[in-house]
Protein backbone atom coordinates (compact mmCIF):
# COMPACT_ATOMS: atom_id res chain seq x y z
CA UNK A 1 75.48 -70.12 25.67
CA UNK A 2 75.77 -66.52 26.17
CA UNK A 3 78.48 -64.65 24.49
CA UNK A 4 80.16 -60.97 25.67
CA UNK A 5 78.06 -59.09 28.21
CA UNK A 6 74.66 -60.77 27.45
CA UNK A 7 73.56 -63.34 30.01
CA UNK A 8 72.39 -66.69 29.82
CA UNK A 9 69.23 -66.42 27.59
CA UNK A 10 69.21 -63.09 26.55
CA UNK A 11 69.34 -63.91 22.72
CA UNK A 12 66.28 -66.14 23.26
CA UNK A 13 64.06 -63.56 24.91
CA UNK A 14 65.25 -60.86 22.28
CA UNK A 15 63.78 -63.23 19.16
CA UNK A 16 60.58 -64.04 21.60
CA UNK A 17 60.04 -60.41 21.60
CA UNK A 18 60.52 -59.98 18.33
CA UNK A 19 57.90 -62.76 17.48
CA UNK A 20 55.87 -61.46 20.34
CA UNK A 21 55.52 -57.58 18.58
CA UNK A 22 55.43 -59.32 15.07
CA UNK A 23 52.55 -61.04 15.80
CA UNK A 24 50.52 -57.70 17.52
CA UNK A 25 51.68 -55.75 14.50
CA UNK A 26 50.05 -58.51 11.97
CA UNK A 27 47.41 -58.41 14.23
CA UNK A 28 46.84 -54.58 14.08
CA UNK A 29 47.00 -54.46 10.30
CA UNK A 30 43.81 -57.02 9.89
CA UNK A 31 41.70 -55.18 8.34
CA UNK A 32 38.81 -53.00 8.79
CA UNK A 33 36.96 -52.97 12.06
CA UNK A 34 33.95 -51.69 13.50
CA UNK A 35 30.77 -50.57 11.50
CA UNK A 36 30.63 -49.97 8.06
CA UNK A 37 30.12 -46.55 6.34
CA UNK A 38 27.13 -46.60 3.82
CA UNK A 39 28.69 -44.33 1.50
CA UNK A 40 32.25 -44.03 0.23
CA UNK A 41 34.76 -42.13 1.97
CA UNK A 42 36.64 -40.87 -1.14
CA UNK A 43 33.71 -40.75 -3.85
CA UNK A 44 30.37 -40.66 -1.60
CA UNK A 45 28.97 -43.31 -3.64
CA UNK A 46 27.11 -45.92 -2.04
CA UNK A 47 28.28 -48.96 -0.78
CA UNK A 48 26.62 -52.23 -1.13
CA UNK A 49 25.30 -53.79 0.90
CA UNK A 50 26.45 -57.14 0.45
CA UNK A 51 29.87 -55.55 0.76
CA UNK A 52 29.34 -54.10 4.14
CA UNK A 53 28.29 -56.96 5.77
CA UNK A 54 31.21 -59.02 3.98
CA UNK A 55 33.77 -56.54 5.24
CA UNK A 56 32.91 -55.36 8.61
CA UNK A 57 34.26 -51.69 9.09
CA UNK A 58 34.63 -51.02 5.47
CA UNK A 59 35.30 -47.23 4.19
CA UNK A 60 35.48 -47.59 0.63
CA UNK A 61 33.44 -49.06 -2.09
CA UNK A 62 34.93 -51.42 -4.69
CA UNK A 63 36.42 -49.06 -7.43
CA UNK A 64 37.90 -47.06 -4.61
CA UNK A 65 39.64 -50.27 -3.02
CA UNK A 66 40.95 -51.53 -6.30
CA UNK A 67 42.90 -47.98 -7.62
CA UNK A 68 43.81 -47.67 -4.04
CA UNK A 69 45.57 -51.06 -4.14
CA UNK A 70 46.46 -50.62 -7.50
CA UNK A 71 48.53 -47.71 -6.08
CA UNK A 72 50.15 -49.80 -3.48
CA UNK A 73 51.56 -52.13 -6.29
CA UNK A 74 53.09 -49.49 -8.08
CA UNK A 75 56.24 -48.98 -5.17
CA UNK A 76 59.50 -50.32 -5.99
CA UNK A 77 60.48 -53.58 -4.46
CA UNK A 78 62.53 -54.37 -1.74
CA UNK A 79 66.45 -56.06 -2.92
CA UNK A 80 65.41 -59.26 -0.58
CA UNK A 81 68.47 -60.79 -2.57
CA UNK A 82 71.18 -58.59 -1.74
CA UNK A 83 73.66 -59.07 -4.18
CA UNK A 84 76.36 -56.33 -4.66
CA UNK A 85 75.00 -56.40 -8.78
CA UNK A 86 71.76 -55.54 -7.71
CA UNK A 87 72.89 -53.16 -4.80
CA UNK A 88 75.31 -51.40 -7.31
CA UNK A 89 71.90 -50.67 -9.94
């Protein structure tokens, strides 16, 4: 059932695209690829080696990783509950 100026299907094909680039964006943000650096790129220090074969394409060593993720914790959430209490805050 199509409704206003869409036509038959159109709302279908719209959330199949949005599944569709969903999917290539998760796929884009796997991870690191290629080959592995044998030194740090923030500190220089060297990465082991058990880490670079573990984590193909890695950049940074293991301190660097965790303060960098550490970091990413740190932003404010998103108001998934949308309330007009919590939207008012």
């Amino acid at each position: 059932m199509a409704g206003g100026w869409s036509r038959d299907g159109a709302v279908s094909e719209q959330i199949e695209a949005s599944i569709a680039e969903e999917l290539e964006r998760m796929k884009a943000r796997r991870g690191p690829q290629g080959e592995s650096l044998r030194d740090c790129a923030e500190c220089g220090e060297e990465i082991p080696e058990k880490r670079r074969l573990a984590i193909p394409g890695v950049k940074l060593c293991v301190d660097c990783a965790a303060e960098r993720d550490g970091q990413a914790r740190q932003r404010a959430g998103i108001n998934r509950r949308g309330s007009k209490d919590s939207q008012l805050k």
